[in-house]
N, C-alpha and C. Protein backbone atom coordinates (compact mmCIF):
# COMPACT_ATOMS: atom_id res chain seq x y z
N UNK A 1 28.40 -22.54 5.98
CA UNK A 1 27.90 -21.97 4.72
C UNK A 1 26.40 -21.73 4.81
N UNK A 2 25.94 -21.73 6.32
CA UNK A 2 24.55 -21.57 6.20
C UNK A 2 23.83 -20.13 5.16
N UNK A 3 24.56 -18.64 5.60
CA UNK A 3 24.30 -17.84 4.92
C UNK A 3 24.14 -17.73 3.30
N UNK A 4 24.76 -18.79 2.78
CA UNK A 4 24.60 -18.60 1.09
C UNK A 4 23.17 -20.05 1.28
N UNK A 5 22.88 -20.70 2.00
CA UNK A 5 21.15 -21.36 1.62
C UNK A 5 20.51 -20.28 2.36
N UNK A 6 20.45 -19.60 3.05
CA UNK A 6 19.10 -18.55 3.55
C UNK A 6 19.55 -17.48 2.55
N UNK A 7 20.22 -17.03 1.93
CA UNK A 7 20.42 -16.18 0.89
C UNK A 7 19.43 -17.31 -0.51
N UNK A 8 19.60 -18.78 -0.83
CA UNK A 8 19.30 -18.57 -1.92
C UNK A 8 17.56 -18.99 -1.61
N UNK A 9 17.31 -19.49 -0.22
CA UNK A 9 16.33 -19.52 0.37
C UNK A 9 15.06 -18.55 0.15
N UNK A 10 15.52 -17.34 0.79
CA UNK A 10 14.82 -15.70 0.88
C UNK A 10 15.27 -15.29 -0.86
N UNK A 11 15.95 -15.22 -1.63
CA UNK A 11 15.62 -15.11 -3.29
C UNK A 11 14.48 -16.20 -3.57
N UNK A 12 14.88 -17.07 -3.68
CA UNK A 12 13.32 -17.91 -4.48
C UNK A 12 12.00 -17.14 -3.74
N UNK A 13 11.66 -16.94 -2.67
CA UNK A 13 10.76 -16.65 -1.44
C UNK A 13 10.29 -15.24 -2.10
N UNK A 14 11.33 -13.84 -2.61
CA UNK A 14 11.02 -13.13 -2.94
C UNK A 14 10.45 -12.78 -4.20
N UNK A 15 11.50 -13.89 -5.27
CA UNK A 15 10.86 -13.81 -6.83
C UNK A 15 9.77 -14.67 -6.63
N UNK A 16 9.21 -16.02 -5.97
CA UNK A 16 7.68 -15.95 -6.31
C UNK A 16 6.85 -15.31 -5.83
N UNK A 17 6.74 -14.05 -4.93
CA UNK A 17 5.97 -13.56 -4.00
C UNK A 17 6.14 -12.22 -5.51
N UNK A 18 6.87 -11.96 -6.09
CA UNK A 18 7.12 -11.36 -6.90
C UNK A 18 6.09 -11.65 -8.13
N UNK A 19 6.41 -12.51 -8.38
CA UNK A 19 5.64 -13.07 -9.68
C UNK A 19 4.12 -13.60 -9.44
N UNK A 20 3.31 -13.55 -8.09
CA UNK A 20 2.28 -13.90 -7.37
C UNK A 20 1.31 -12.46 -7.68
N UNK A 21 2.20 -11.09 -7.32
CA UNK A 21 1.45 -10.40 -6.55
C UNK A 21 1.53 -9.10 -7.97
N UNK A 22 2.81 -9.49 -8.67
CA UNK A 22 2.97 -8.41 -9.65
C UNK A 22 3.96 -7.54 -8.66
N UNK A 23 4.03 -7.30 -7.88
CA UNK A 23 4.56 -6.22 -7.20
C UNK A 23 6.40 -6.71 -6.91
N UNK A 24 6.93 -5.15 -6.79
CA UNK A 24 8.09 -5.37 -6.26
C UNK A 24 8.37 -5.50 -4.78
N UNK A 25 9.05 -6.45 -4.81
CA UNK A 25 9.15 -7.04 -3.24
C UNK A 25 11.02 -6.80 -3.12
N UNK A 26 11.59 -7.04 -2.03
CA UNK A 26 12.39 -7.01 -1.27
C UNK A 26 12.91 -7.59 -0.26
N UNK A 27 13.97 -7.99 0.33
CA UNK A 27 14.33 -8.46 1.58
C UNK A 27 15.81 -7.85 1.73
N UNK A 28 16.09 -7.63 2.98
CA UNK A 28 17.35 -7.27 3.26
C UNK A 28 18.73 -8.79 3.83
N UNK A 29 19.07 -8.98 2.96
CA UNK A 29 20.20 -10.33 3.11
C UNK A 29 21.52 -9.80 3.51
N UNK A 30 21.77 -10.27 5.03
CA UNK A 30 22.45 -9.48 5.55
C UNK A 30 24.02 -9.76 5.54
N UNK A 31 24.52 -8.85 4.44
CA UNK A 31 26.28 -9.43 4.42
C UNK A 31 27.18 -9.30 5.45
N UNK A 32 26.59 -8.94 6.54
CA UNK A 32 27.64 -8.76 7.14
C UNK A 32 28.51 -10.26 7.79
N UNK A 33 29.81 -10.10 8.03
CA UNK A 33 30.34 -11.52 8.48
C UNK A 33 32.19 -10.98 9.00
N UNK A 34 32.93 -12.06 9.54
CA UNK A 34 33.92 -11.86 10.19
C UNK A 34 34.89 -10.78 9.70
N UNK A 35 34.73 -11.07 8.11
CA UNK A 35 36.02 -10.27 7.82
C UNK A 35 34.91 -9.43 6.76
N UNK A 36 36.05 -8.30 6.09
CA UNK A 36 35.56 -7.49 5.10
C UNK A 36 35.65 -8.41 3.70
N UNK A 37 36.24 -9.43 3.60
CA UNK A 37 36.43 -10.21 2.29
C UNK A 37 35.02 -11.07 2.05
N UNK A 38 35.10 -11.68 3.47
CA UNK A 38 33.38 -12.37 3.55
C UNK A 38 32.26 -11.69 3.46
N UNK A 39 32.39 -10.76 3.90
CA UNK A 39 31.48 -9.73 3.46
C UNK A 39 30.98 -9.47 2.15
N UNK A 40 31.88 -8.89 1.47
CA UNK A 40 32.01 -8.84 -0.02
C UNK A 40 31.50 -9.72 -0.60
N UNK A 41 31.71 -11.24 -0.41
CA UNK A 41 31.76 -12.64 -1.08
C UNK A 41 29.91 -12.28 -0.90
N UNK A 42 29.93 -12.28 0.34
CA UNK A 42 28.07 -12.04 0.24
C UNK A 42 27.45 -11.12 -0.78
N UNK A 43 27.79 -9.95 -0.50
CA UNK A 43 27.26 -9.06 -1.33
C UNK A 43 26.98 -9.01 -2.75
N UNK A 44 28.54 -9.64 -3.19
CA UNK A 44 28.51 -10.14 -4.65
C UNK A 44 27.03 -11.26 -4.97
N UNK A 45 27.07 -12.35 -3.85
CA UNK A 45 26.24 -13.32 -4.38
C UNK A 45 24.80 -13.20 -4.31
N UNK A 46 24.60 -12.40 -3.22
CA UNK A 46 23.49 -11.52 -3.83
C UNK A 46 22.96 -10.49 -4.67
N UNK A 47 24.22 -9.91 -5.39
CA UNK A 47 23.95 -8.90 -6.24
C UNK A 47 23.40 -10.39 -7.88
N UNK A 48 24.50 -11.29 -7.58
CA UNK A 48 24.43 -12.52 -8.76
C UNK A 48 22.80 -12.93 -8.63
N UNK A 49 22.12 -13.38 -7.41
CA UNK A 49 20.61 -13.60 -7.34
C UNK A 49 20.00 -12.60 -7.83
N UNK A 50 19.97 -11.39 -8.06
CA UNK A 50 19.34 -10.30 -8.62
C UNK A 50 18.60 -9.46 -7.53
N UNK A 51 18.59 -10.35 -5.94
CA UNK A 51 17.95 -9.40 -4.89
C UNK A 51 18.46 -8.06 -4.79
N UNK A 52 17.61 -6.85 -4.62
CA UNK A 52 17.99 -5.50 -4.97
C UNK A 52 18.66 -4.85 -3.49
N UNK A 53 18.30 -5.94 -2.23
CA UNK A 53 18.63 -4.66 -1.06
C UNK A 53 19.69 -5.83 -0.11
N UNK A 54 20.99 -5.10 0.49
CA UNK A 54 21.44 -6.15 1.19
C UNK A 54 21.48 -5.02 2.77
N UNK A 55 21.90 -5.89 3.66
CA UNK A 55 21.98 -5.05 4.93
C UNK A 55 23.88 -5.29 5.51
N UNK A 56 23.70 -4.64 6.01
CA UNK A 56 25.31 -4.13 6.72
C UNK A 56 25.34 -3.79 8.54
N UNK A 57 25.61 -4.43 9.67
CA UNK A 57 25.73 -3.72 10.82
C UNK A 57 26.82 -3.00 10.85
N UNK A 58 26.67 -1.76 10.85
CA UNK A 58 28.00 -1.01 10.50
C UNK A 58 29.06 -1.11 11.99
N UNK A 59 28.07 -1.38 13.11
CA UNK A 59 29.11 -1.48 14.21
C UNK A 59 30.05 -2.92 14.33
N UNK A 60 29.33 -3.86 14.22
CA UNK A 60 29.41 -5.41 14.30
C UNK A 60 30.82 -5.45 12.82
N UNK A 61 30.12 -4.73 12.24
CA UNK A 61 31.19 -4.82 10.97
C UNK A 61 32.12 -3.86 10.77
N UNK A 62 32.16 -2.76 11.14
CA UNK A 62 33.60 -1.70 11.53
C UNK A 62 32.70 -0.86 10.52
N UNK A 63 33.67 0.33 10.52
CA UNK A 63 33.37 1.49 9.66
C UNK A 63 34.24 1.18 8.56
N UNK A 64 35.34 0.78 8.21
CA UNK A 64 35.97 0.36 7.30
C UNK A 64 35.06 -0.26 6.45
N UNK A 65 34.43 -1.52 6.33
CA UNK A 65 34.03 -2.75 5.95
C UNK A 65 32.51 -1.70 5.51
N UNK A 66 32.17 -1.12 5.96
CA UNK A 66 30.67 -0.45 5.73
C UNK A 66 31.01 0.33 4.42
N UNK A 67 32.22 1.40 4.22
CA UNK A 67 32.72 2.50 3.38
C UNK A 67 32.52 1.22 2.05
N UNK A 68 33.36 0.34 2.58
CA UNK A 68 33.63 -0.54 1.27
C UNK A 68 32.43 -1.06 0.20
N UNK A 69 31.71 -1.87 1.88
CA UNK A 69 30.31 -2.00 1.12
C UNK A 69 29.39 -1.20 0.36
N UNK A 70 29.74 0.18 0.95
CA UNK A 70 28.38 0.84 0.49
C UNK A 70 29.01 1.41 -0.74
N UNK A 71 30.43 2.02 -1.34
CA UNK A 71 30.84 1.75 -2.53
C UNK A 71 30.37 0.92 -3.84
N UNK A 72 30.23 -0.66 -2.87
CA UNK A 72 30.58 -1.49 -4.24
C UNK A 72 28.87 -1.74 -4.37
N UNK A 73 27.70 -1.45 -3.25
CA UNK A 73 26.35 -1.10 -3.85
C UNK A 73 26.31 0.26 -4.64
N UNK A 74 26.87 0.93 -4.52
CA UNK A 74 26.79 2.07 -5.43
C UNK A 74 27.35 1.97 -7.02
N UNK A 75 27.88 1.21 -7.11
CA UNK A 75 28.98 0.83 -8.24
C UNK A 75 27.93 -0.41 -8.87
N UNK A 76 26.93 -0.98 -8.06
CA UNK A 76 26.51 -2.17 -8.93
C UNK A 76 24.86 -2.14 -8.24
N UNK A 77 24.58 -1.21 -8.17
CA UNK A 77 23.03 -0.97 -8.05
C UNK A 77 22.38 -1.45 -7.04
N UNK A 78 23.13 -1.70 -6.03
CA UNK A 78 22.25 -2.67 -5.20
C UNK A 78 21.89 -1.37 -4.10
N UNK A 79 20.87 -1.39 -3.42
CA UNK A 79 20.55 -0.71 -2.10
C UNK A 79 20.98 -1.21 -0.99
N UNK A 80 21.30 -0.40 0.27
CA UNK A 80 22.40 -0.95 1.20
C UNK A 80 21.48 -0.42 2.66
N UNK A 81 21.19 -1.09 3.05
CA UNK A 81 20.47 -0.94 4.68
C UNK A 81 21.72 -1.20 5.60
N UNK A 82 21.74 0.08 6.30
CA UNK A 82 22.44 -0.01 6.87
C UNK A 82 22.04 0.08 8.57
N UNK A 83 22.31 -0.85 9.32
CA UNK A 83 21.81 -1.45 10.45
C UNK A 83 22.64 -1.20 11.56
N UNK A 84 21.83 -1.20 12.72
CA UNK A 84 22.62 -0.55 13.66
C UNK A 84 22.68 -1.10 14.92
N UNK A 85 22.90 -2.67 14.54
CA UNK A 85 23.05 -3.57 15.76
C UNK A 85 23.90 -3.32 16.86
N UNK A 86 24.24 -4.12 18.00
CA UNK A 86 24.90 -2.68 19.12
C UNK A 86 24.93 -1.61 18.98
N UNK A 87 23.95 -0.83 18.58
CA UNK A 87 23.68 0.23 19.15
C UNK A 87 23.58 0.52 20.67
N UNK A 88 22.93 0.12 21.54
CA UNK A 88 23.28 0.01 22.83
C UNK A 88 24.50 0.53 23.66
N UNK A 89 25.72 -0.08 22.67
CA UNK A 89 26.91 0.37 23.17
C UNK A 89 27.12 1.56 22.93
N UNK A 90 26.10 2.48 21.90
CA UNK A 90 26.37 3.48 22.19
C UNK A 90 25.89 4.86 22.72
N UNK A 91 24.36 4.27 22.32
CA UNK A 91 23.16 5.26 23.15
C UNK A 91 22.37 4.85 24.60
N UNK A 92 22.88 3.52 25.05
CA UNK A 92 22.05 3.46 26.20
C UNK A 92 23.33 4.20 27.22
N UNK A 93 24.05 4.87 27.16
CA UNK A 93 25.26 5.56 28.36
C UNK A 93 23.66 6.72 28.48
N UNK A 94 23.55 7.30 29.62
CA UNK A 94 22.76 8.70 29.84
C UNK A 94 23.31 10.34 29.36
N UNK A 95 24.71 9.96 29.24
CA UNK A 95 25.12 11.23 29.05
C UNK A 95 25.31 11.53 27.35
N UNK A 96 24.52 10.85 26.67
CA UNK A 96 24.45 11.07 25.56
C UNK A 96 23.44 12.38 25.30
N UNK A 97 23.46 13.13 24.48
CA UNK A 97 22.75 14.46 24.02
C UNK A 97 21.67 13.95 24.15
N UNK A 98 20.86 15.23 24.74
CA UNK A 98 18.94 14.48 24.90
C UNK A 98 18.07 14.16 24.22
N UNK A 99 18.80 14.76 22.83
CA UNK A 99 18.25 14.30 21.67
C UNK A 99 17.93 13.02 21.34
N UNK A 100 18.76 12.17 21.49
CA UNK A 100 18.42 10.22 21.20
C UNK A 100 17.60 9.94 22.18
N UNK A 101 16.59 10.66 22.98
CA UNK A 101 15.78 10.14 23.58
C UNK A 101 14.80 10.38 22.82
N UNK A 102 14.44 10.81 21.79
CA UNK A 102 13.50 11.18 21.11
C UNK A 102 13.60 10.13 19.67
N UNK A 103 14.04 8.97 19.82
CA UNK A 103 14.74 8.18 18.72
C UNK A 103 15.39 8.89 17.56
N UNK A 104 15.29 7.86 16.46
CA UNK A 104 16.01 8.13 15.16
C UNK A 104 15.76 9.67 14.64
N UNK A 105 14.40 9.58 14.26
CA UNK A 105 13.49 10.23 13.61
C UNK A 105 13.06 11.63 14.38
N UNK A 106 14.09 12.30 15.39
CA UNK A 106 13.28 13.01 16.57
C UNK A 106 12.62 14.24 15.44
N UNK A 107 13.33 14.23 14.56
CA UNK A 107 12.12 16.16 13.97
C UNK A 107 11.64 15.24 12.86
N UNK A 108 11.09 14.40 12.50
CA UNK A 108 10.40 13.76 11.24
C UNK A 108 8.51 14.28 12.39
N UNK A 109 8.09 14.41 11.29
CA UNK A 109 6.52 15.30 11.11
C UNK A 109 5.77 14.10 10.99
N UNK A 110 5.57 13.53 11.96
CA UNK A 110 4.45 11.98 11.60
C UNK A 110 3.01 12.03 11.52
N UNK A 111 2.86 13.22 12.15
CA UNK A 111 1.14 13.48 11.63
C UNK A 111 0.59 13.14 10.63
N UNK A 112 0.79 13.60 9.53
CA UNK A 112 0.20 12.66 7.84
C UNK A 112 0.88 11.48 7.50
N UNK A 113 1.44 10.81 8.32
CA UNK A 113 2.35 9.50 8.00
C UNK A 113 1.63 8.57 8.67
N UNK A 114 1.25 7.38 7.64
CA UNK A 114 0.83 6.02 8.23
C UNK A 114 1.76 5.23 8.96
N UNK A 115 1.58 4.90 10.05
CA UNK A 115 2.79 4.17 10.95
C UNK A 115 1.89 2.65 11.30
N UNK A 116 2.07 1.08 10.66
CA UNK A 116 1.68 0.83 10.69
C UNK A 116 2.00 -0.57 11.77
N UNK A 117 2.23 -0.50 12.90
CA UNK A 117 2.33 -1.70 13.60
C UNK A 117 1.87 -2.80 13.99
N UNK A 118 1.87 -4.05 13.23
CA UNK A 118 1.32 -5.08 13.11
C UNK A 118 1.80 -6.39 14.45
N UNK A 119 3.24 -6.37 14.69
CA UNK A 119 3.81 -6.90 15.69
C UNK A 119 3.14 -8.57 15.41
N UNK A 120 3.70 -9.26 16.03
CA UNK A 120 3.41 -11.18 15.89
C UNK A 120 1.87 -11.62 15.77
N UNK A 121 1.62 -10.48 17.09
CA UNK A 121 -0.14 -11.28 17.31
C UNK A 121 -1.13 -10.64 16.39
N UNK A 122 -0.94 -10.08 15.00
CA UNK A 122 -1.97 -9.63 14.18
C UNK A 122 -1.27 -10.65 12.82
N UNK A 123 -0.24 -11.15 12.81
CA UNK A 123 0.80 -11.65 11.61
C UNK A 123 0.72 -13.09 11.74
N UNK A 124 1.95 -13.50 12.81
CA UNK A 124 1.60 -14.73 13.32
C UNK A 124 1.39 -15.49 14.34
N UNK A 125 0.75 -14.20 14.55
CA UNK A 125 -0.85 -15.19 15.73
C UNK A 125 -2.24 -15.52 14.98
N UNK A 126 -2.68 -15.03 13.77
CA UNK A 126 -4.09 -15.04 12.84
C UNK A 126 -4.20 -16.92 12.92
N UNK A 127 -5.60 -16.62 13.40
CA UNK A 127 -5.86 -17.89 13.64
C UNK A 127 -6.07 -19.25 12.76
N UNK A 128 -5.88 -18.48 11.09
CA UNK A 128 -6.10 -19.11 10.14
C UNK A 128 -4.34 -19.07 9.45
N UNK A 129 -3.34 -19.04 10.19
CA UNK A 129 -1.79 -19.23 9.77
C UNK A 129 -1.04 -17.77 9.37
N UNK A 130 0.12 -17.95 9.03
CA UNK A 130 0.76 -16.94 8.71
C UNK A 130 0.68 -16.36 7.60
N UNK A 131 0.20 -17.07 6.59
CA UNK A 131 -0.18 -16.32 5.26
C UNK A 131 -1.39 -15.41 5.52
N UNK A 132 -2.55 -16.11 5.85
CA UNK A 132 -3.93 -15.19 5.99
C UNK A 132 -3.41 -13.65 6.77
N UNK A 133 -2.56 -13.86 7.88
CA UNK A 133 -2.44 -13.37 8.64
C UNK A 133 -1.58 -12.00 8.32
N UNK A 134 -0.68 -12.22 6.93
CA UNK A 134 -0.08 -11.21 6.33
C UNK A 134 -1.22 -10.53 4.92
N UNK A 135 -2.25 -11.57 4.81
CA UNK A 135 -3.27 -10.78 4.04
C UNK A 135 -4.09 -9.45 4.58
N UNK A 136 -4.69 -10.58 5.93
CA UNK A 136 -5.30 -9.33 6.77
C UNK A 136 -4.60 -7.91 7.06
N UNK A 137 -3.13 -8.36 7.18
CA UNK A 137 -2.35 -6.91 7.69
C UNK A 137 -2.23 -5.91 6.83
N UNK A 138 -2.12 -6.74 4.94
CA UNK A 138 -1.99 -5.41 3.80
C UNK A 138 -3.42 -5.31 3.83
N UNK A 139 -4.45 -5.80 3.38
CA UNK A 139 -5.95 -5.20 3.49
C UNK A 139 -5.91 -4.91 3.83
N UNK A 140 -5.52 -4.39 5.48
CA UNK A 140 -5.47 -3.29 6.52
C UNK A 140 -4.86 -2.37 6.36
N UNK A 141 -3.70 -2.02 5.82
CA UNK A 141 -2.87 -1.34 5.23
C UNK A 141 -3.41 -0.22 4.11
N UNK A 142 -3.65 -1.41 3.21
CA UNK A 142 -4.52 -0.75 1.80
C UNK A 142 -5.95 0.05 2.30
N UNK A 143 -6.61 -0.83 3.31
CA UNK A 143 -7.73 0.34 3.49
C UNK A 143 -7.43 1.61 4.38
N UNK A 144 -6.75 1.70 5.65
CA UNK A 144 -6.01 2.88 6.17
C UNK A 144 -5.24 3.86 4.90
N UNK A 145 -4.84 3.51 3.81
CA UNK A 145 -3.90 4.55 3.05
C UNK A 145 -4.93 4.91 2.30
N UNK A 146 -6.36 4.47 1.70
CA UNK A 146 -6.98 4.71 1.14
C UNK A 146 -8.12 5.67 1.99
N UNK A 147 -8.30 5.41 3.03
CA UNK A 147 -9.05 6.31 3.61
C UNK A 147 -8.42 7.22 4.49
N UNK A 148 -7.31 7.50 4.35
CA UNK A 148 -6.34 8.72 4.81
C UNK A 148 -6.41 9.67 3.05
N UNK A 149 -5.88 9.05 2.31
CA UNK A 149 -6.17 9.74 1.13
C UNK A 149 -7.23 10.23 0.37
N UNK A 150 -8.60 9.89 0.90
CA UNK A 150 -9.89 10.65 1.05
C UNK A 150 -10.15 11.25 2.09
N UNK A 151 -9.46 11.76 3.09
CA UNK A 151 -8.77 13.04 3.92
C UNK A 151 -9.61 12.41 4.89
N UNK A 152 -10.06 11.22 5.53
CA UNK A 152 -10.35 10.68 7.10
C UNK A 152 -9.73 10.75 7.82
N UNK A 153 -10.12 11.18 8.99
CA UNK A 153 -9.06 11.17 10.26
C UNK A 153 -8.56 9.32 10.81
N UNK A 154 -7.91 8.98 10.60
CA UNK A 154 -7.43 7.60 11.01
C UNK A 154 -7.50 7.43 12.75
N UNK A 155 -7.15 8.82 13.35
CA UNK A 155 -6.80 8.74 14.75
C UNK A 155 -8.52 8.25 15.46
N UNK A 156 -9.31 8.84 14.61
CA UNK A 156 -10.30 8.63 14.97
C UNK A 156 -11.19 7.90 14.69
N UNK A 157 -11.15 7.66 13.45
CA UNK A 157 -11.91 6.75 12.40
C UNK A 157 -11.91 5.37 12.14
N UNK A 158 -10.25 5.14 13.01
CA UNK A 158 -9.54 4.11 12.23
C UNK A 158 -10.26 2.42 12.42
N UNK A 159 -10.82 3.00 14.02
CA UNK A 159 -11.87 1.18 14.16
C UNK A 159 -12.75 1.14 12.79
N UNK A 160 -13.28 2.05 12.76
CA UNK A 160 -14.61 1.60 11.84
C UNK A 160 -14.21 1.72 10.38
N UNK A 161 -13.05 2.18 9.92
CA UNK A 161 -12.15 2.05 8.30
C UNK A 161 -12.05 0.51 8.61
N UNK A 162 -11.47 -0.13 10.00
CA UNK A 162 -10.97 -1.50 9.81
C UNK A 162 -12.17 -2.50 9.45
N UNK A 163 -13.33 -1.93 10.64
CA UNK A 163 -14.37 -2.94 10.72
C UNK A 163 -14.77 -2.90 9.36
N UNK A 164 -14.82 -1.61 8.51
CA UNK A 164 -15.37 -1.94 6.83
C UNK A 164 -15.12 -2.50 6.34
N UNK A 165 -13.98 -2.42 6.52
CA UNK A 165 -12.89 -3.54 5.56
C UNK A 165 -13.41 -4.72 5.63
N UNK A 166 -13.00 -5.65 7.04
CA UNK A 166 -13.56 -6.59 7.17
C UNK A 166 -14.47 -7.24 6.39
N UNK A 167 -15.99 -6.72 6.10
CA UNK A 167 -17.02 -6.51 5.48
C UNK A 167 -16.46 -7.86 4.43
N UNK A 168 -15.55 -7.42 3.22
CA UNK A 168 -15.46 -7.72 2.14
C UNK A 168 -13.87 -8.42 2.18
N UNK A 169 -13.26 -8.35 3.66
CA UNK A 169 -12.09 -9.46 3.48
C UNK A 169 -12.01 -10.21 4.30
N UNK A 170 -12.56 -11.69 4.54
CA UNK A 170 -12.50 -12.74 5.44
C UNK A 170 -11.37 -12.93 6.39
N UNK A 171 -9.75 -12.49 5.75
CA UNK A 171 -8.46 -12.72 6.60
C UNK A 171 -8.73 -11.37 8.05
N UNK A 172 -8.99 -10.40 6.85
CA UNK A 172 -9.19 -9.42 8.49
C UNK A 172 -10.41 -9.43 9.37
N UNK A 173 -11.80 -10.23 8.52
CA UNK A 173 -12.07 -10.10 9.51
C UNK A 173 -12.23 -10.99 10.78
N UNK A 174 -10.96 -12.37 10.67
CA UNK A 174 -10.67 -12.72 11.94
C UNK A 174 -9.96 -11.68 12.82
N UNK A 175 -9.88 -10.40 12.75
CA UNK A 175 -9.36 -9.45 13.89
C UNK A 175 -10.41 -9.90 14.93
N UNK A 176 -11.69 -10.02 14.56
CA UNK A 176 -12.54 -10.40 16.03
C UNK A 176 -11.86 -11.06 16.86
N UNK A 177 -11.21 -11.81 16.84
CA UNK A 177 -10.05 -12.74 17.70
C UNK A 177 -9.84 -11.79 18.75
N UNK A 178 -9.26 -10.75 18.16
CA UNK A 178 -8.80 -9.76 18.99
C UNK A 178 -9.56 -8.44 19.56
N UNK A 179 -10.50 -8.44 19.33
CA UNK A 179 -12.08 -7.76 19.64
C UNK A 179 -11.08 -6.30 19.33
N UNK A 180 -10.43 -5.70 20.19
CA UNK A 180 -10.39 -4.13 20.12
C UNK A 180 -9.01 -3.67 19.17
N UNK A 181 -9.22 -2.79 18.21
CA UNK A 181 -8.09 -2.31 17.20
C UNK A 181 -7.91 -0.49 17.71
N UNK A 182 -7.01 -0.69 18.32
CA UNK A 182 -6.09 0.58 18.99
C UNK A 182 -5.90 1.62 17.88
N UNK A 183 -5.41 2.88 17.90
CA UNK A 183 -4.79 3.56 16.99
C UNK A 183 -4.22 5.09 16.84
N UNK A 184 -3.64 4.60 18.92
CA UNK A 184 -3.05 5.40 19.51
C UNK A 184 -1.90 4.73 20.41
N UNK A 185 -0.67 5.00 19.69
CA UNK A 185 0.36 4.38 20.61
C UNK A 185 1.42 5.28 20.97
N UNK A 186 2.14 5.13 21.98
CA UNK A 186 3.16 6.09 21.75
C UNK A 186 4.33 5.44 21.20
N UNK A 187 5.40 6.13 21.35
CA UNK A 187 6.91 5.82 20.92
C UNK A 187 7.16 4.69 21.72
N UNK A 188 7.87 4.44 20.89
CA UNK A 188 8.48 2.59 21.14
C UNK A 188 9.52 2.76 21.30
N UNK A 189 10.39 3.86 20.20
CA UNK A 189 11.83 3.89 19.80
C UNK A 189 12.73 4.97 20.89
N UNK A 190 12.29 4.67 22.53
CA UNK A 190 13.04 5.70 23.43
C UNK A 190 14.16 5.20 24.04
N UNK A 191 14.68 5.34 24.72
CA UNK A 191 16.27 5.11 25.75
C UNK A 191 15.63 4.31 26.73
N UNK A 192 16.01 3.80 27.45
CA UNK A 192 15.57 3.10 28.73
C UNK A 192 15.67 3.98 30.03
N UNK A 193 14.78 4.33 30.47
CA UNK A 193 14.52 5.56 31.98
C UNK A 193 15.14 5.22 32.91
């Protein structure tokens, strides 16, 4: 029964981070499980906590069990992430269309889109714990969307938007830890060569 304490675990976790920040928060509580009945049983008990988003591996869990789920979020408001664990089994073959080498997203226009990759060692590697360490990352966040929306180039700009920041937020500016802030990466999301 571990899944119904990390279900009521991640609810408390979200409504005070909720009631902290003012903001709407989220987590994805993932129903998926052996059968389509257990499944359900999840979904319900998180729809009962009031959390708004649950997740589904549609492979791990059949296509059957997914139709069902994503029904009974539609029928009772909940949002349904739908996840695509073994995947592998079906895009790492080569003779798949050349298209999935270009991931999910291959014609999405990312040029005006903030893509913001924070990964362990900016989160929880911050030398002052994991909380500071998720402060520094939205201050970082908040100042990149704010100085993209006063039309700055980020590709270029983006060290010295961070180092400003810094200035006036103590969590980021332990980035010195990490002396150099990148803000050119490529794709992550490719096939294996």
């Amino acid at each position: 029964m571990r899944w119904r304490d990390r279900f009521l675990f991640c609810a408390e976790a979200l409504f005070k981070a909720q009631t902290e920040t003012g903001e709407i928060k989220g987590h994805y509580l993932n129903a998926t499980a052996g059968t389509c009945e257990e499944m359900m049983k999840r979904a319900v008990f998180a729809r009962e906590l009031g959390v708004p988003i649950v997740m589904h591996d549609y492979l791990t869990g059949g296509f059957t069990a997914n139709t069902t789920l994503a029904h009974y979020c539609r029928d009772n408001g909940l949002l349904l992430h739908i996840h695509r664990a073994m995947h592998a089994v079906i895009d790492r073959r080569r003779i798949m269309v050349s298209t999935s080498s270009r991931g999910i997203y291959f014609t999405q226009d990312w040029v005006s889109l903030l893509v913001f990759y924070c990964g362990l060692g900016g989160t929880l590697g911050h030398p002052w714990g994991n909380a500071p360490g998720a402060v520094a990352n939205r201050v970082a966040l908040e100042a990149c969307v704010k100085a993209r929306n006063e039309g700055r180039d980020l590709a270029r700009e983006g060290n010295e938007i961070i180092r400003e920041a810094c200035k006036w937020s103590p969590e980021l500016a332990a980035c010195e830890v990490w002396k150099e802030i990148v803000f050119n990466f490529a794709a992550v999301d490719v096939l294996d060569k």
